[in-house]
N, C-alpha and C. Protein backbone atom coordinates (compact mmCIF):
# COMPACT_ATOMS: atom_id res chain seq x y z
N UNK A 1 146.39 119.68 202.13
CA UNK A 1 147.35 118.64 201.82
C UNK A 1 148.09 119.05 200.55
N UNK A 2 149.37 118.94 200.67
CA UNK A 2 150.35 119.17 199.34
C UNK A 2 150.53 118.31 198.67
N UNK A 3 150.35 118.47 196.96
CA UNK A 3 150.14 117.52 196.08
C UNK A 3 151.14 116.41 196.24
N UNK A 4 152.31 116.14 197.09
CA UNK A 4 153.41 115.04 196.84
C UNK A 4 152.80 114.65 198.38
N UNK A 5 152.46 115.27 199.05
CA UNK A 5 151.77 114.56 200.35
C UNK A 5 150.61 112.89 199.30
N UNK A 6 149.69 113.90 198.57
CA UNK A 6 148.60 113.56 197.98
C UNK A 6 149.37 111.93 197.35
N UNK A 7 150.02 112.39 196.20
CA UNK A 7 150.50 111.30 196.05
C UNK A 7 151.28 110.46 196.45
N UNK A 8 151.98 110.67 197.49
CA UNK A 8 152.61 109.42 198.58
C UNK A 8 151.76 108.88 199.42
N UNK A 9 150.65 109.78 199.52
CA UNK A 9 149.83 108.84 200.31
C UNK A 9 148.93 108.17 199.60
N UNK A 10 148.61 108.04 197.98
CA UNK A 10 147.83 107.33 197.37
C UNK A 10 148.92 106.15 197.01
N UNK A 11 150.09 106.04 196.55
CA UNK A 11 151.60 105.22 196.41
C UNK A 11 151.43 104.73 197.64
N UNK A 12 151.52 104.95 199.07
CA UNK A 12 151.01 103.73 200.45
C UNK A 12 149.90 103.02 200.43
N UNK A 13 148.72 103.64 200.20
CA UNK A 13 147.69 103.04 200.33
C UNK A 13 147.53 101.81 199.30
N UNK A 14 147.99 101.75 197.64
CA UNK A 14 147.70 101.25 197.20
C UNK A 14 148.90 100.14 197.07
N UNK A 15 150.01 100.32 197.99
CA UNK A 15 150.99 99.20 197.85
C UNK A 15 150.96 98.76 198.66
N UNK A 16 150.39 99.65 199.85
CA UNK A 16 150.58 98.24 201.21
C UNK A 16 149.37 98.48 201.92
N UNK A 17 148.70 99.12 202.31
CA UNK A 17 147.45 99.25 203.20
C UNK A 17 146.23 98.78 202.38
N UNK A 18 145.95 99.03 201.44
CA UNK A 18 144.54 98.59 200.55
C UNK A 18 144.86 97.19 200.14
N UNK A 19 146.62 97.14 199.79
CA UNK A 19 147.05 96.35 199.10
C UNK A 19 146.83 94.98 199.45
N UNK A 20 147.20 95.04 200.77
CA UNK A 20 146.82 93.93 202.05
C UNK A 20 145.98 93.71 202.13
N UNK A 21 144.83 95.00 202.31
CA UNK A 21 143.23 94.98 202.91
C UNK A 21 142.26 94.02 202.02
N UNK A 22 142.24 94.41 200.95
CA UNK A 22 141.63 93.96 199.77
C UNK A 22 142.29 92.72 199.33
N UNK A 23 143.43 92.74 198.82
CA UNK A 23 144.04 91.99 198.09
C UNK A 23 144.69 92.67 196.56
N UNK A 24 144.80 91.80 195.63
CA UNK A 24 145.15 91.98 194.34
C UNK A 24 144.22 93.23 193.52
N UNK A 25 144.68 94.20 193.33
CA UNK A 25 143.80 95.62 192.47
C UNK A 25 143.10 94.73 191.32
N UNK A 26 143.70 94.01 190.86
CA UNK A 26 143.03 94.02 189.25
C UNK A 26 142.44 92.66 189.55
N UNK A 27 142.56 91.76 190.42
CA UNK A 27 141.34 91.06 190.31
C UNK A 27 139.93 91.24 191.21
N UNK A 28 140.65 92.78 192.06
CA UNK A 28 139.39 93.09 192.80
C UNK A 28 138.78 94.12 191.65
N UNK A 29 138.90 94.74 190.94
CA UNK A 29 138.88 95.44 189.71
C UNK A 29 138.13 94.50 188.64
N UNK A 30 138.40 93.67 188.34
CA UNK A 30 138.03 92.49 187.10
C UNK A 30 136.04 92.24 188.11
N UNK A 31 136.38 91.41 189.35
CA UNK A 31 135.48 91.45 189.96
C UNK A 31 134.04 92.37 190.21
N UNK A 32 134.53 93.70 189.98
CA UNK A 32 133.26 94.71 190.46
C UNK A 32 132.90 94.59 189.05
N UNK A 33 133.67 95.17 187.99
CA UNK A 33 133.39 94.90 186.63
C UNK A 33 132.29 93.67 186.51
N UNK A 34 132.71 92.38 186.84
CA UNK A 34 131.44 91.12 186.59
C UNK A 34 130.53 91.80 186.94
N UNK A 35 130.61 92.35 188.33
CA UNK A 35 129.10 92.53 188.81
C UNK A 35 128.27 93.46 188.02
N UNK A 36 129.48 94.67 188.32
CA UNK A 36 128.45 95.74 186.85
C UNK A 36 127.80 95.37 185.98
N UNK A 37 128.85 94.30 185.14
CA UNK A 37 128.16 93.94 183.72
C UNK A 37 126.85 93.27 184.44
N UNK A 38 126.58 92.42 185.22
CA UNK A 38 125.40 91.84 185.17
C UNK A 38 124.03 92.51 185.73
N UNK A 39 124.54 93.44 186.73
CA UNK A 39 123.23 94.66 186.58
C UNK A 39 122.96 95.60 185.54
N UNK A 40 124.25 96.02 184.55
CA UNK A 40 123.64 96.50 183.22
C UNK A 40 123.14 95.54 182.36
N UNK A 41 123.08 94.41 182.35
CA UNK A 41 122.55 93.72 181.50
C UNK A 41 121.31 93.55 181.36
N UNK A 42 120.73 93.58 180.03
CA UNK A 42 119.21 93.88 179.77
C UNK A 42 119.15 93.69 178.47
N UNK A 43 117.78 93.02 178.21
CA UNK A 43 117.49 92.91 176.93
C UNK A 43 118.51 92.28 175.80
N UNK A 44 119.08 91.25 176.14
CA UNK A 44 120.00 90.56 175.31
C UNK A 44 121.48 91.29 174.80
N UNK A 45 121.68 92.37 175.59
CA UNK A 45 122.95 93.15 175.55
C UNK A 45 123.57 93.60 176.60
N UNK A 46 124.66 92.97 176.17
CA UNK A 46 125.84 92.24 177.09
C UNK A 46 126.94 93.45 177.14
N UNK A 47 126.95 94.21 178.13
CA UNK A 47 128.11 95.69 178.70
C UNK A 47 129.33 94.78 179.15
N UNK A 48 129.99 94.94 178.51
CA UNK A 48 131.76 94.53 178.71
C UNK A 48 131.99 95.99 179.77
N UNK A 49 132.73 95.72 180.67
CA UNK A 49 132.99 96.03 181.74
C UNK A 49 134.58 95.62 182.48
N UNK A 50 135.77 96.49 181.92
CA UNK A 50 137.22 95.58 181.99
C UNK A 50 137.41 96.19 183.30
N UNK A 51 138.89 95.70 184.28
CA UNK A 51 139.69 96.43 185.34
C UNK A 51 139.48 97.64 185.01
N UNK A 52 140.25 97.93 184.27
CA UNK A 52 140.65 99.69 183.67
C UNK A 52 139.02 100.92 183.93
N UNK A 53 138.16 100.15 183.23
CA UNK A 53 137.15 101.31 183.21
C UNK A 53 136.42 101.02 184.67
N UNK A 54 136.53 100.20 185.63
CA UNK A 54 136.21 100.35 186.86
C UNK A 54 137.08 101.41 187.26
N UNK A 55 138.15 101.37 187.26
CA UNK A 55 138.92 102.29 187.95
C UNK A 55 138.56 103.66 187.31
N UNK A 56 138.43 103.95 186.29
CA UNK A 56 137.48 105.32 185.66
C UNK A 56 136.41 105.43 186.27
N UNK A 57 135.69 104.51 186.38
CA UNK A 57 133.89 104.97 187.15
C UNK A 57 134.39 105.03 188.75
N UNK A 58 135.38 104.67 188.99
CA UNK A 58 135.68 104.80 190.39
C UNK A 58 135.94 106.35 190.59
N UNK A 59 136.87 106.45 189.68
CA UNK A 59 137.43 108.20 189.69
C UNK A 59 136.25 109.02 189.62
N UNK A 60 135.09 108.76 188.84
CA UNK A 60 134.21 109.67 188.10
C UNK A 60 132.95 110.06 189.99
N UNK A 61 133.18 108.56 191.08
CA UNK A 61 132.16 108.39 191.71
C UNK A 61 133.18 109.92 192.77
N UNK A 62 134.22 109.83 192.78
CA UNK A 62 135.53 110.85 193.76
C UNK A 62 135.38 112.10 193.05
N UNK A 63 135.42 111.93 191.89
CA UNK A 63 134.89 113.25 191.64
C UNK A 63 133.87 113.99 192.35
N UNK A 64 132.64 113.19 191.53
CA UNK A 64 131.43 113.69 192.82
C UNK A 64 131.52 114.23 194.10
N UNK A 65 132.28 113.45 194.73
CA UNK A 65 132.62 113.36 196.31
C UNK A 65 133.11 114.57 196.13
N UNK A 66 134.55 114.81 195.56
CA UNK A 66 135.18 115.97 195.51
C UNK A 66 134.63 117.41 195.37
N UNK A 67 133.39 117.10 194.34
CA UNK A 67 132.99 118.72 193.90
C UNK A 67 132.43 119.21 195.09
N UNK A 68 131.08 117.43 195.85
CA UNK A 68 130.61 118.27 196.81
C UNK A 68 131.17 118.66 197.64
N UNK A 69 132.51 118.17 198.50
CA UNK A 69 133.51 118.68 199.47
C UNK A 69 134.54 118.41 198.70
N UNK A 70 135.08 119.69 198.61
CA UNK A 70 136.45 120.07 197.58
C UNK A 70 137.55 119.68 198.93
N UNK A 71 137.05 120.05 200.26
CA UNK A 71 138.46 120.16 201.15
C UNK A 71 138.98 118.59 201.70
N UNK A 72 137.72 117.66 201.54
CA UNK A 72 138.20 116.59 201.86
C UNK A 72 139.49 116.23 200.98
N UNK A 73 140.43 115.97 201.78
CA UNK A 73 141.33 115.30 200.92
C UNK A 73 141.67 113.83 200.43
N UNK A 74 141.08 113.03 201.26
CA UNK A 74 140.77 111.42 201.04
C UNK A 74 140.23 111.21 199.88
N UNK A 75 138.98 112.29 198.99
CA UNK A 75 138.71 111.92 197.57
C UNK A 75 140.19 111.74 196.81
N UNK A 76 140.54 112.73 197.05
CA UNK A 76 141.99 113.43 195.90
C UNK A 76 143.12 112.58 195.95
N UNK A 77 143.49 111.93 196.69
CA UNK A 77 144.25 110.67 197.26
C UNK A 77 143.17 109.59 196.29
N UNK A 78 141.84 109.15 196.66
CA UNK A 78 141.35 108.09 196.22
C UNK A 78 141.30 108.73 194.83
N UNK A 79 141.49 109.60 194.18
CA UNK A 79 141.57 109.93 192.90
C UNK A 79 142.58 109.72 192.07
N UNK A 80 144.15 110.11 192.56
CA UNK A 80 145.22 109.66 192.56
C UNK A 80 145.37 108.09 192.65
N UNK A 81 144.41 107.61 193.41
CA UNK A 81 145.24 106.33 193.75
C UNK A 81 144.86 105.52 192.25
N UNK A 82 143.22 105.66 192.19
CA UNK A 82 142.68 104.70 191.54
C UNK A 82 143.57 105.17 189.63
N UNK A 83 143.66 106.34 190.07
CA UNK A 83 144.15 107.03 188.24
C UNK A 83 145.90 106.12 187.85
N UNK A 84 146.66 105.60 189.07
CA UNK A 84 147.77 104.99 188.86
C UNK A 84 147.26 103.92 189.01
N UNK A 85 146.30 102.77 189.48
CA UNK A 85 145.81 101.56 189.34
C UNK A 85 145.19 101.70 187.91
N UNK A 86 144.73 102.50 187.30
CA UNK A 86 143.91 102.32 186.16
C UNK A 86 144.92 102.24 185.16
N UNK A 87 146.27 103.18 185.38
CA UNK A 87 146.79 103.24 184.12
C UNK A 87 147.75 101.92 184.09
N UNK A 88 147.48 101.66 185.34
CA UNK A 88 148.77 99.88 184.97
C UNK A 88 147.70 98.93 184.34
N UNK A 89 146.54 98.87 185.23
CA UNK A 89 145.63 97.68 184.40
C UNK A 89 145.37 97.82 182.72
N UNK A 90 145.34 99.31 182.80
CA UNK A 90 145.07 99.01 180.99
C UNK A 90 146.32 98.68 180.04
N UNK A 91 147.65 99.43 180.83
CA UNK A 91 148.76 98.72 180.14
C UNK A 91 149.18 97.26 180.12
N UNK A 92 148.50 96.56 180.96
CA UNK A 92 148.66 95.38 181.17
C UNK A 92 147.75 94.53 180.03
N UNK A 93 146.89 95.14 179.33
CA UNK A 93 145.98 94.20 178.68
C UNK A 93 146.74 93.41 177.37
């Protein structure tokens, strides 16, 4: 897949196919975040957990994916996608 393939198809997915599927990025984003924070939570310390750094641990989980199969291209797209969802949610704060 060619890198402007890569990113037009992460620019579809995340404006109209996920967009639909899911709903709203950053309050499905805000959402996983709650949950995180409350399985890291322990011992009277409380993990803040925003949109933005979901979408980082999202990238970090595609990575993985990626190293172990470099040829899949669906990581690299979901890598792309989530890296332009991350950088609007944090500009948004």
């Amino acid at each position: 897949m060619e890198r402007n393939e890569v990113l037009s198809t992460a620019a579809a997915l995340i404006s109209g196919d996920r967009a639909a599927q899911y709903r709203d990025a950053l309050d499905t984003h805000r959402a996983v975040g709650e949950m995180w924070q409350a399985l890291l939570y322990h011992d009277d310390v409380d993990v803040q957990i925003n949109a933005s750094t979901v979408a980082l641990m999202l990238i970090c989980l595609k990575c993985v994916r990626a190293v172990k199969n470099p040829e899949y291209a669906d990581s690299w797209v979901d890598i792309a996608g989530y890296a332009a969802l991350g950088a609007e949610m944090a500009a948004s704060k």
